[in-house]
C-alpha atoms as a PDB file:
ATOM      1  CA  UNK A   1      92.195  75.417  61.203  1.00  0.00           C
ATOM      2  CA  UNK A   2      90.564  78.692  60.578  1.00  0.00           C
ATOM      3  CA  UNK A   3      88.478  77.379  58.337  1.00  0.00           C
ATOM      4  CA  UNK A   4      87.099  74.675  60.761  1.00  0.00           C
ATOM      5  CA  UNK A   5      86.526  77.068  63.479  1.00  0.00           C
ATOM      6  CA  UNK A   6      84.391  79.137  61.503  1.00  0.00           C
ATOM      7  CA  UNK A   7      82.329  76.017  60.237  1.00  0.00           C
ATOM      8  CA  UNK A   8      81.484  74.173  63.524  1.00  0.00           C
ATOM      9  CA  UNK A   9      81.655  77.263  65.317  1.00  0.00           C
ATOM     10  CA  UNK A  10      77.727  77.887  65.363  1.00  0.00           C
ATOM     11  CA  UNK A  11      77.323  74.286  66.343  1.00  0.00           C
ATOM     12  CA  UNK A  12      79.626  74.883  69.909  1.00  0.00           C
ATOM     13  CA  UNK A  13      78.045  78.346  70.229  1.00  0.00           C
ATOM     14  CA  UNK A  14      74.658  77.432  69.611  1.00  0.00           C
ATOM     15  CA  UNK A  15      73.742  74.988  73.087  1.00  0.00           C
ATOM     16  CA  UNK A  16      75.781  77.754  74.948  1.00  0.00           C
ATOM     17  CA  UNK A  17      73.597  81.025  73.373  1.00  0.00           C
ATOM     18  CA  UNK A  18      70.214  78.975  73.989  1.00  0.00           C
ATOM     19  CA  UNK A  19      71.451  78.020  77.764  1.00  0.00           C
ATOM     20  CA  UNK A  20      71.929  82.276  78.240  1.00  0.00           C
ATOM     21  CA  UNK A  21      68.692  82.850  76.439  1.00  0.00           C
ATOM     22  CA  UNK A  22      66.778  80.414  78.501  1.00  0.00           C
ATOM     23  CA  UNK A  23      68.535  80.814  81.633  1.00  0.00           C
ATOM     24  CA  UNK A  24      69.018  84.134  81.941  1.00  0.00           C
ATOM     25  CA  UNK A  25      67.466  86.913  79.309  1.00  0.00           C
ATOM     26  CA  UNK A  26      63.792  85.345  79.239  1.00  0.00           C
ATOM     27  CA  UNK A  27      63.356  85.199  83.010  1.00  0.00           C
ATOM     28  CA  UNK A  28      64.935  88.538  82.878  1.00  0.00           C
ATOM     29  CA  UNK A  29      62.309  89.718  80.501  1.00  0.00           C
ATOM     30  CA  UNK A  30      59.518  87.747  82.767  1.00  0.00           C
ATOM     31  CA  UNK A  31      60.769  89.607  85.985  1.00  0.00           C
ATOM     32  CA  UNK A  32      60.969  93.106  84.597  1.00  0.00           C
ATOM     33  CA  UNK A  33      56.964  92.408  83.289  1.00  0.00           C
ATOM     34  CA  UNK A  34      55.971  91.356  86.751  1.00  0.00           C
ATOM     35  CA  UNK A  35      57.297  94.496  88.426  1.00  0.00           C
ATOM     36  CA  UNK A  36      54.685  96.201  86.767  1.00  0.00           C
ATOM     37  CA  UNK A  37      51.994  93.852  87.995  1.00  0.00           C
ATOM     38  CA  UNK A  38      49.949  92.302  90.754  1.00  0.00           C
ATOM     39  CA  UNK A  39      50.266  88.743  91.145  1.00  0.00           C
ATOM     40  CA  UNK A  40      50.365  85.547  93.414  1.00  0.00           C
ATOM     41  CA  UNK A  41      52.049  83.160  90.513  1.00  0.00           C
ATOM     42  CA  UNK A  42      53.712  84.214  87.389  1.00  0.00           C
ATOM     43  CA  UNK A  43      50.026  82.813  85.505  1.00  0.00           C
ATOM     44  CA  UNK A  44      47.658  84.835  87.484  1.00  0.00           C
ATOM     45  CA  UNK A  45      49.646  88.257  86.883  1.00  0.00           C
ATOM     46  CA  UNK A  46      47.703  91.912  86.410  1.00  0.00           C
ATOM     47  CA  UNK A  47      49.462  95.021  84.712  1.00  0.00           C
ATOM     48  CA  UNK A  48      49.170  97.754  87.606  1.00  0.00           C
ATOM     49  CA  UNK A  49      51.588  99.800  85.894  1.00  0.00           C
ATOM     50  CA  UNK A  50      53.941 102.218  87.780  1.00  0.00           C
ATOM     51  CA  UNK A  51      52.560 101.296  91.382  1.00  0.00           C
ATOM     52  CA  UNK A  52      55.161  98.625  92.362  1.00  0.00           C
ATOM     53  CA  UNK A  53      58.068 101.153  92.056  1.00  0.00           C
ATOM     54  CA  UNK A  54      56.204 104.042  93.344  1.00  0.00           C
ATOM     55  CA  UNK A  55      55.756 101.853  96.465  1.00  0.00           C
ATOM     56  CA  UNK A  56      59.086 100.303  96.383  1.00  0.00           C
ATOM     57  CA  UNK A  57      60.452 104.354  96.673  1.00  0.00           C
ATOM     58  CA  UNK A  58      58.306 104.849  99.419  1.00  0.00           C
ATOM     59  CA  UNK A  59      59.503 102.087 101.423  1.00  0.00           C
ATOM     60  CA  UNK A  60      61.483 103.423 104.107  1.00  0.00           C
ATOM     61  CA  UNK A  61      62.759 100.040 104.986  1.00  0.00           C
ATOM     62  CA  UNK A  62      63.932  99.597 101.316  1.00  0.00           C
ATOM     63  CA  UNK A  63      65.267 102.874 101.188  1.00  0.00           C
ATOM     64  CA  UNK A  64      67.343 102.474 104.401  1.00  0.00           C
ATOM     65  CA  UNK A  65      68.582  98.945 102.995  1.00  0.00           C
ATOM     66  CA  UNK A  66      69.967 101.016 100.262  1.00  0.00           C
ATOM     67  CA  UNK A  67      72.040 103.337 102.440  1.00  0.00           C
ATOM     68  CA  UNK A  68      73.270 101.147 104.619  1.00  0.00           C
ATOM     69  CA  UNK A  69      74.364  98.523 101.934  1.00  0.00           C
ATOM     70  CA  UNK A  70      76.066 101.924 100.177  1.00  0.00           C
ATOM     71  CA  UNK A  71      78.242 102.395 103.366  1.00  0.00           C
ATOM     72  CA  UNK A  72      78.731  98.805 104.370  1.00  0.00           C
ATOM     73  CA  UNK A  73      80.114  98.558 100.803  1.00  0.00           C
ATOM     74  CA  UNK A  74      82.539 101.681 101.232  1.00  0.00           C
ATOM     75  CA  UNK A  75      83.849 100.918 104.266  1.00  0.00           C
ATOM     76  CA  UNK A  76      84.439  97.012 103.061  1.00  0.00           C
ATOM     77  CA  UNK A  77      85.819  98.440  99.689  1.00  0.00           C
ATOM     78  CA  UNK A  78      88.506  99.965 101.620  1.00  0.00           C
ATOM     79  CA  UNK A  79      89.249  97.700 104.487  1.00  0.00           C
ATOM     80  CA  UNK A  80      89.631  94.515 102.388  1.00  0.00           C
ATOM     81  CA  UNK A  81      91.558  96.012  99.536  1.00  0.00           C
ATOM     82  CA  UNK A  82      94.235  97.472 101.856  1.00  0.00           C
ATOM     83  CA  UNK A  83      94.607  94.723 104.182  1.00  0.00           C
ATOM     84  CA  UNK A  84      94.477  92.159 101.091  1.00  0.00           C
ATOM     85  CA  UNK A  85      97.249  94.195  99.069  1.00  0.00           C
ATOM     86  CA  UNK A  86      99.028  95.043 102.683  1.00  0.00           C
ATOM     87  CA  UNK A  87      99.544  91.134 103.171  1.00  0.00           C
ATOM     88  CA  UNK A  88      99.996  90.176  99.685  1.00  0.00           C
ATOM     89  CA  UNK A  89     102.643  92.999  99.563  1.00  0.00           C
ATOM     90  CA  UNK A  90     103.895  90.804 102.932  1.00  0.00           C
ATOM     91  CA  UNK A  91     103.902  87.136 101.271  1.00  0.00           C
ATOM     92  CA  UNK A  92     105.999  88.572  98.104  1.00  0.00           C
ATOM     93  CA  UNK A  93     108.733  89.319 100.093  1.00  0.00           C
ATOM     94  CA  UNK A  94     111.830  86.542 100.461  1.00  0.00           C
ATOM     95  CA  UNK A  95     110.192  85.108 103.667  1.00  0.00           C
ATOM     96  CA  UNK A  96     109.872  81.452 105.044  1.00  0.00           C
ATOM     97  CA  UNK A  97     106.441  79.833 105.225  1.00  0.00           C
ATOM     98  CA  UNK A  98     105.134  82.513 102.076  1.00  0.00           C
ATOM     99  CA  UNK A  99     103.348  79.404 100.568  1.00  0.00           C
ATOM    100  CA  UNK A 100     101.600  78.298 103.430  1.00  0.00           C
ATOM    101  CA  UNK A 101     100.703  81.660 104.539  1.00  0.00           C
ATOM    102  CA  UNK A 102      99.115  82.298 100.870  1.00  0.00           C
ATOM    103  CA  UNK A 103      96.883  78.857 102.052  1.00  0.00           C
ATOM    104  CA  UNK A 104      96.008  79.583 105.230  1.00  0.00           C
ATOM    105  CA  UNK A 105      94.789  83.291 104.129  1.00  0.00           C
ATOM    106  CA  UNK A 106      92.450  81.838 101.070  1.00  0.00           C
ATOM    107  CA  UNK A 107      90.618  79.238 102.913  1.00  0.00           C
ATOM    108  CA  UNK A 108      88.242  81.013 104.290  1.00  0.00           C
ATOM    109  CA  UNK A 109      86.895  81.903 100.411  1.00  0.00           C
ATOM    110  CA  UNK A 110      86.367  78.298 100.156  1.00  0.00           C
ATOM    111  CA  UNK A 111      83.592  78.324 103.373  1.00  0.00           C
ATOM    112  CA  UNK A 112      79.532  78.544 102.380  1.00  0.00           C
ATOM    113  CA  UNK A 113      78.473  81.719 103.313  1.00  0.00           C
ATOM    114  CA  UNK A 114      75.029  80.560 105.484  1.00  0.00           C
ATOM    115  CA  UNK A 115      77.659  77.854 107.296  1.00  0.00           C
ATOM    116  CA  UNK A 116      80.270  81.347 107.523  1.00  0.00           C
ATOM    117  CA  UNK A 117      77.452  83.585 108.621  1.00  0.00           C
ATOM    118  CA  UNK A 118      76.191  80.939 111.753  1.00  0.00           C
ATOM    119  CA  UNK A 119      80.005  80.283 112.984  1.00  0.00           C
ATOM    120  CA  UNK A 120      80.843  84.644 113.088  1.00  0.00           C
ATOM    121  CA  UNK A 121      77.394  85.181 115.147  1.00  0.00           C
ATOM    122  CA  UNK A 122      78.164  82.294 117.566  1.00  0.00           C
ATOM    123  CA  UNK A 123      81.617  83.957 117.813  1.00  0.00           C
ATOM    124  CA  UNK A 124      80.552  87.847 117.987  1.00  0.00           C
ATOM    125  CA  UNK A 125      78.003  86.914 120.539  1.00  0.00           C
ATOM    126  CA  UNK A 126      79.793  85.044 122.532  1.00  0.00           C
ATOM    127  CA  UNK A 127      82.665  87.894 122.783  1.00  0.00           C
ATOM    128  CA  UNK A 128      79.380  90.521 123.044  1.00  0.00           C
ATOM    129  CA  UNK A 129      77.472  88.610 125.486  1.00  0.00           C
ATOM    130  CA  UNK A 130      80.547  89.789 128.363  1.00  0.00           C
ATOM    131  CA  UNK A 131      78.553  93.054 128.515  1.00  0.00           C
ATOM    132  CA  UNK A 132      75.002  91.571 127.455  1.00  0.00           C
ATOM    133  CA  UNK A 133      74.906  92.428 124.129  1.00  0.00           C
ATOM    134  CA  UNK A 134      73.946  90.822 120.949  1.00  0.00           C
ATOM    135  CA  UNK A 135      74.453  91.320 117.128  1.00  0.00           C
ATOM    136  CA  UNK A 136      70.636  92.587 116.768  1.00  0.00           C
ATOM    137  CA  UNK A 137      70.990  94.679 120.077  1.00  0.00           C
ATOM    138  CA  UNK A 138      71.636  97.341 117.562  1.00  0.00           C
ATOM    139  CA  UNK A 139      71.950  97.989 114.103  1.00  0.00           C
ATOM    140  CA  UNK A 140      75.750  99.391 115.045  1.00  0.00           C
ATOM    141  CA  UNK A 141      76.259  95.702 116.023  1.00  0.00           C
ATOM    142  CA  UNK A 142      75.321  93.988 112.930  1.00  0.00           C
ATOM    143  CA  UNK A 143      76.988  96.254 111.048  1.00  0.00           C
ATOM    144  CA  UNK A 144      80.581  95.910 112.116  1.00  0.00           C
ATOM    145  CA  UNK A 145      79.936  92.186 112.648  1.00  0.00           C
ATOM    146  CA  UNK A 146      78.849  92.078 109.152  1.00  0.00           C
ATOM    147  CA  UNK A 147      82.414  93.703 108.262  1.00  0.00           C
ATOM    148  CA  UNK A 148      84.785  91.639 110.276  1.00  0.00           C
ATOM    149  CA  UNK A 149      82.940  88.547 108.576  1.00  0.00           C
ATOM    150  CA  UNK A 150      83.067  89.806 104.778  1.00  0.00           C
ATOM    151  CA  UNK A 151      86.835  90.822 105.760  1.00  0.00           C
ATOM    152  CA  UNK A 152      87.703  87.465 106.979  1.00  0.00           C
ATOM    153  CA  UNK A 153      86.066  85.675 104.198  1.00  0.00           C
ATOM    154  CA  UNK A 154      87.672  88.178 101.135  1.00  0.00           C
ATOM    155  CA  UNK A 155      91.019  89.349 102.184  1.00  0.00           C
ATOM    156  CA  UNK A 156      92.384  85.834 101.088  1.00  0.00           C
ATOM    157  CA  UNK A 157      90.951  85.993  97.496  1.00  0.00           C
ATOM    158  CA  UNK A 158      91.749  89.659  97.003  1.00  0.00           C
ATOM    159  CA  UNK A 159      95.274  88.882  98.093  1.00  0.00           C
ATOM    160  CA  UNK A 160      95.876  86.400  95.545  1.00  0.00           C
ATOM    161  CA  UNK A 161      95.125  88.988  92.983  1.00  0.00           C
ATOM    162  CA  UNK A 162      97.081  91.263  94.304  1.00  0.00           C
ATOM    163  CA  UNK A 163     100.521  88.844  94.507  1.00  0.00           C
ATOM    164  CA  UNK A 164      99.713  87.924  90.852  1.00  0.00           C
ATOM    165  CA  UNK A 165      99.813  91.190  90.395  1.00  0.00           C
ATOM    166  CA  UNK A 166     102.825  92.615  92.086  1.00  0.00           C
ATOM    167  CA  UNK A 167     104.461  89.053  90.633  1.00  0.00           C
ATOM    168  CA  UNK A 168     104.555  91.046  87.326  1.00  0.00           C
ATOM    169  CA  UNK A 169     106.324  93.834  88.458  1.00  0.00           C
ATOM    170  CA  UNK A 170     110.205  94.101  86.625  1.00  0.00           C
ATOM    171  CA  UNK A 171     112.546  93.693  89.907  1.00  0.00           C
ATOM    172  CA  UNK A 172     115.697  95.318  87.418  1.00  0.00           C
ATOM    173  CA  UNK A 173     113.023  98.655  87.743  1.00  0.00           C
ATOM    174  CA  UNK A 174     112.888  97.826  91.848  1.00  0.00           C
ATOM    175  CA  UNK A 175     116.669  97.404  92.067  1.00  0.00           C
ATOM    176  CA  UNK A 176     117.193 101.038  89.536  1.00  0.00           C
ATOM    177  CA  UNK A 177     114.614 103.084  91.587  1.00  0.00           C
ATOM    178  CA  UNK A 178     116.682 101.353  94.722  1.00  0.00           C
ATOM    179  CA  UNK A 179     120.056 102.458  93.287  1.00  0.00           C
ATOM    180  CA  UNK A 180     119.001 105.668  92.635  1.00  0.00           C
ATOM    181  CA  UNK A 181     118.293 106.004  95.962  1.00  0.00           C
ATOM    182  CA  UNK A 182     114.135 105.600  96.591  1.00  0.00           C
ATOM    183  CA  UNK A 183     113.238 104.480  99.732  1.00  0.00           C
ATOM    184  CA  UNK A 184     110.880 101.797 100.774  1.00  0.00           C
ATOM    185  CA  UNK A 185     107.918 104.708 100.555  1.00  0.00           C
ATOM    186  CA  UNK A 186     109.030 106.080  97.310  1.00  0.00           C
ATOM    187  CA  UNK A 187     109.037 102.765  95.764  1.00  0.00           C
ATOM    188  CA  UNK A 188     105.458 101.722  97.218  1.00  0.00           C
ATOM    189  CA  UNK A 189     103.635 104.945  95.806  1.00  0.00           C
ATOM    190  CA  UNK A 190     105.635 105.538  92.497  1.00  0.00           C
ATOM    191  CA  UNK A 191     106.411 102.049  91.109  1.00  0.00           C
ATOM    192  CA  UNK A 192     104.511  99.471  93.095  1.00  0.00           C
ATOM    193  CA  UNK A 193     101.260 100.774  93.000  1.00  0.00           C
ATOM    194  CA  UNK A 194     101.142 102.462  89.802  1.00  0.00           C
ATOM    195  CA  UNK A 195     102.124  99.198  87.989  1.00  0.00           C
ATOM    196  CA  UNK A 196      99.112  97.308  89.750  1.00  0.00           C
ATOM    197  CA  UNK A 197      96.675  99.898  89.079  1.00  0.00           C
ATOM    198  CA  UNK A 198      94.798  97.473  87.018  1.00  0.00           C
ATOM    199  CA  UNK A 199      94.620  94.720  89.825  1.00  0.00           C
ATOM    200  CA  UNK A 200      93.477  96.743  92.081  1.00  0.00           C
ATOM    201  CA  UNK A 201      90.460  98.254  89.742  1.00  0.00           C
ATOM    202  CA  UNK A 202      89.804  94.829  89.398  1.00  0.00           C
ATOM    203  CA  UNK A 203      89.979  93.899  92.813  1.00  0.00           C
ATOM    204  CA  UNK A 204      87.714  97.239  93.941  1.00  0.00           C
ATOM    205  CA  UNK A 205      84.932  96.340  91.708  1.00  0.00           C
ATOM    206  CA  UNK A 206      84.640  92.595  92.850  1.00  0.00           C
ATOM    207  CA  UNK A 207      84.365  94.002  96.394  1.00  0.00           C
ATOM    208  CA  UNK A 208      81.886  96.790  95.284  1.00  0.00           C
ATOM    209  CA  UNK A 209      79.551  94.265  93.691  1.00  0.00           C
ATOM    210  CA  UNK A 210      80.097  91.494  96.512  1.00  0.00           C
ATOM    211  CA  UNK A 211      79.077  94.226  99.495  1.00  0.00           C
ATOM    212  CA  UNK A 212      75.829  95.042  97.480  1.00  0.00           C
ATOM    213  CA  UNK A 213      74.956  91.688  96.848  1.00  0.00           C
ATOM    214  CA  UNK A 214      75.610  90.169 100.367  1.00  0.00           C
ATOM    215  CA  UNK A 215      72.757  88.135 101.410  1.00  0.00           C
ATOM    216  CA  UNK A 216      73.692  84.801 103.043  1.00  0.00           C
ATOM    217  CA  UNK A 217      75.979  86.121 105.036  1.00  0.00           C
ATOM    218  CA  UNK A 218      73.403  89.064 106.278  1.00  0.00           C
ATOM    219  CA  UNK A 219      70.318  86.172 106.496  1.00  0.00           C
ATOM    220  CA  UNK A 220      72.674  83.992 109.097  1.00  0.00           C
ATOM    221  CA  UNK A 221      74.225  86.929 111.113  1.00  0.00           C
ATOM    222  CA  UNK A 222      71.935  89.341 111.645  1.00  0.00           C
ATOM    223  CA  UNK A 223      68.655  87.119 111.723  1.00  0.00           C
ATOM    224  CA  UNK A 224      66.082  88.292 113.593  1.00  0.00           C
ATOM    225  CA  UNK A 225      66.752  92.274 114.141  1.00  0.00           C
ATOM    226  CA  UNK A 226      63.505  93.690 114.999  1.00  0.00           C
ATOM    227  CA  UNK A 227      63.791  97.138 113.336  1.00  0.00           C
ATOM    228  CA  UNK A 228      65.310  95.893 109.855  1.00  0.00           C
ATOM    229  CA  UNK A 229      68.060  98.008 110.594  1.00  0.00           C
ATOM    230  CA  UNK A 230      71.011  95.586 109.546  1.00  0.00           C
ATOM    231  CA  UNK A 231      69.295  94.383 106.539  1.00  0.00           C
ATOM    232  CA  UNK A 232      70.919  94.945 103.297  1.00  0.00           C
ATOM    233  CA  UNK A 233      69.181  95.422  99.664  1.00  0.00           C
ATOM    234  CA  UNK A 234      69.180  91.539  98.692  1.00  0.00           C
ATOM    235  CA  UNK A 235      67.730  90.163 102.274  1.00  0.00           C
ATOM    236  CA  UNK A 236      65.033  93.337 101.634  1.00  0.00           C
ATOM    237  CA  UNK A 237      64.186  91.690  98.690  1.00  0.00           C
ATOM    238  CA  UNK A 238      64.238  88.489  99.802  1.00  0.00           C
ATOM    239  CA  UNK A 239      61.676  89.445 102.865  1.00  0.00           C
ATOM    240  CA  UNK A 240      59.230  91.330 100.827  1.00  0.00           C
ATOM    241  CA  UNK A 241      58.888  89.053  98.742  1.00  0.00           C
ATOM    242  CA  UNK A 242      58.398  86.021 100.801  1.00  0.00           C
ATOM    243  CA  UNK A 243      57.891  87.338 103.950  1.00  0.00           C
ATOM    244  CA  UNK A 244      54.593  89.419 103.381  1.00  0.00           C
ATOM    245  CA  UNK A 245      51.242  88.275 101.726  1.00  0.00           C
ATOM    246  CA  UNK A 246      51.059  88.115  98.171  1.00  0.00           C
ATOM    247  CA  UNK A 247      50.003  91.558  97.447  1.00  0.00           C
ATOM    248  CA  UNK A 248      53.878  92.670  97.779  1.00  0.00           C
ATOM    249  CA  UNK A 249      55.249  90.607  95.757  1.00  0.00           C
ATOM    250  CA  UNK A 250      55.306  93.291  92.608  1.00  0.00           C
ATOM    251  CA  UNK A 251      56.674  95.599  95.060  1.00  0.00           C
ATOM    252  CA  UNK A 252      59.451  93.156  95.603  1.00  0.00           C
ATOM    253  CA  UNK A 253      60.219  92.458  92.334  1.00  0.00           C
ATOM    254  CA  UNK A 254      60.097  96.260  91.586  1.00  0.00           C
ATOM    255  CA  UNK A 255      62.640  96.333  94.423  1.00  0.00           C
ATOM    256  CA  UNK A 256      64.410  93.235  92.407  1.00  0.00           C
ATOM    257  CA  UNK A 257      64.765  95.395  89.283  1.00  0.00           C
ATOM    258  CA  UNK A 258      66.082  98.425  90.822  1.00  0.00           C
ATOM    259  CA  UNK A 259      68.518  96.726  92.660  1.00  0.00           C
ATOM    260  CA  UNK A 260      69.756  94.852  89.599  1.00  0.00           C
ATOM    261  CA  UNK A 261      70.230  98.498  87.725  1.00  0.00           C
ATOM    262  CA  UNK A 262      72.157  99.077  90.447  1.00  0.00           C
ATOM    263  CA  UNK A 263      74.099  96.529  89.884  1.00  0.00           C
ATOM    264  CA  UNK A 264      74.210  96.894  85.667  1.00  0.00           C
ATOM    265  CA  UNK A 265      75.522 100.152  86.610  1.00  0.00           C
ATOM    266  CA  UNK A 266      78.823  99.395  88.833  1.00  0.00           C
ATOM    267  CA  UNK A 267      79.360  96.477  86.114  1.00  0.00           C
ATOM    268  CA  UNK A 268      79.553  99.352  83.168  1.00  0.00           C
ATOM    269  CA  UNK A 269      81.159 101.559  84.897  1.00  0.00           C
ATOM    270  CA  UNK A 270      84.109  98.647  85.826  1.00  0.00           C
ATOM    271  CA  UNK A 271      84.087  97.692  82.190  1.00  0.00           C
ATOM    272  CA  UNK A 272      85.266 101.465  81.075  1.00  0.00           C
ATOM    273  CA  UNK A 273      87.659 101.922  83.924  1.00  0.00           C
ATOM    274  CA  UNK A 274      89.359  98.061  82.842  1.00  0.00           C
ATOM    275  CA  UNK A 275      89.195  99.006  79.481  1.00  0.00           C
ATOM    276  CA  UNK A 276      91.123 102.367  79.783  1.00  0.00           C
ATOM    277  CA  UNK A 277      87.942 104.306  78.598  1.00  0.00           C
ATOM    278  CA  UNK A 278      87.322 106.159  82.274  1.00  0.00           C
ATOM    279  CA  UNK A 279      91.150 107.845  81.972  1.00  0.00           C
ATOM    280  CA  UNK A 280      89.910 109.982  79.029  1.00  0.00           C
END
């Protein structure tokens, strides 16, 4: 059998390794080129060297994106992680129902985010427009409305992580630490959550990445702020690129590039801290 893998192996790997190249590292290549040129179609481009990112840095709307995607993310991190692992902790106890609860919870994963993002702002400004407010009245607004949705939508699927995870935990060492007299606390912060530790590093990196690269959700909620102030590094993007004249488009694809160093960067540094490099 060993032998047969490694003779038809190239022949499986091969259509798979030439979908990645084409798919992925050649336009890769392609965009990182045209962030250091001028150009209206990917045929017509001009090497203008380091002015795309020198721009791109002096963008105060980009800049601002970046900050408040960076706290939208923390505060996200946080509120979906403990609510997922506080109701996951919830559904693994000997209750009635647990299965149907677990349903109910992870449906919302399954909704499009543009379809999520319209049904939250007819919600948010219906409860808002009681004291004649909006989502874009201020960027204060748009951002908590932007949490309550990404909340709603990711507790579910962080949840189911997180009872996988606490699934796997030896009930004999539950029932010892019980015996020996640990109370409900004790057994939460010196058994529990020491034994999930990888689950939730796991489960703190997909949110990390997810806040960062929200952008349907952002386009359908906070459409149509006037001072940019709700819009996050991927709708940024999105607007320089297409919204302005063709002069900015290296500038957005400058702004493309950083963000997806960004990006490279929270996926490394998940990759040591899963692997058990980041304890040393």
């Amino acid at each position: 059998m060993e032998k047969t893998l490694k003779k038809y192996f190239p022949i499986f790997a091969l259509p798979t390794a030439a979908a990645f190249v084409i798919g992925f590292v050649v336009p890769f290549i392609l965009a990182v080129y045209l962030s250091f040129c001028s150009f209206t179609t990917v045929t017509d481009a001009k090497f203008t060297g380091i002015t795309n990112y020198i721009k791109a840095l002096q963008d105060s709307t980009f800049m601002h994106s970046v900050f408040f995607s960076a706290l939208f993310t923390i505060v996200t991190v946080v509120l979906i992680n403990v609510l997922a692992f506080a109701v996951a902790l919830c559904l693994t106890q000997k209750i009635k129902g647990t299965n149907l609860f677990r349903t109910v919870f992870f449906m919302p994963n399954l909704i499009g985010g543009i379809v999520l993002g319209y049904v939250w702002q007819l919600l948010l400004n219906g409860v808002l427009a009681y004291w004649g407010r909006t989502l874009t009245y201020s960027s204060a607004y748009g951002f908590w409305g932007l949490v309550i949705l990404l909340c709603w939508q990711q507790v579910g699927y962080m949840m189911i992580l997180y009872i996988a995870g606490l699934q796997n935990i030896s009930t004999d060492m539950l029932e010892a630490a019980e015996v020996d007299g640990a109370n409900a606390v004790q057994r939460l912060f010196r058994i529990i959550i020491p034994t999930v530790r990888p689950t939730i590093v796991i489960c703190t990196f997909m949110t990390l990445t997810n806040g960062f690269k929200l952008f349907d959700q952002n386009l359908a909620l906070t459409a149509g702020e006037p001072s940019h102030g709700t819009e996050m590094v991927a709708l940024n993007i999105y607007n320089t690129f297409y919204g302005s004249t063709s002069v900015f488009r290296g500038v957005g694809q400058a702004k493309a590039v950083i963000f997806a160093l960004i990006l490279a960067a929270i996926g490394i540094l998940q990759m040591r801290l899963t692997s058990g490099k980041g304890d040393n």
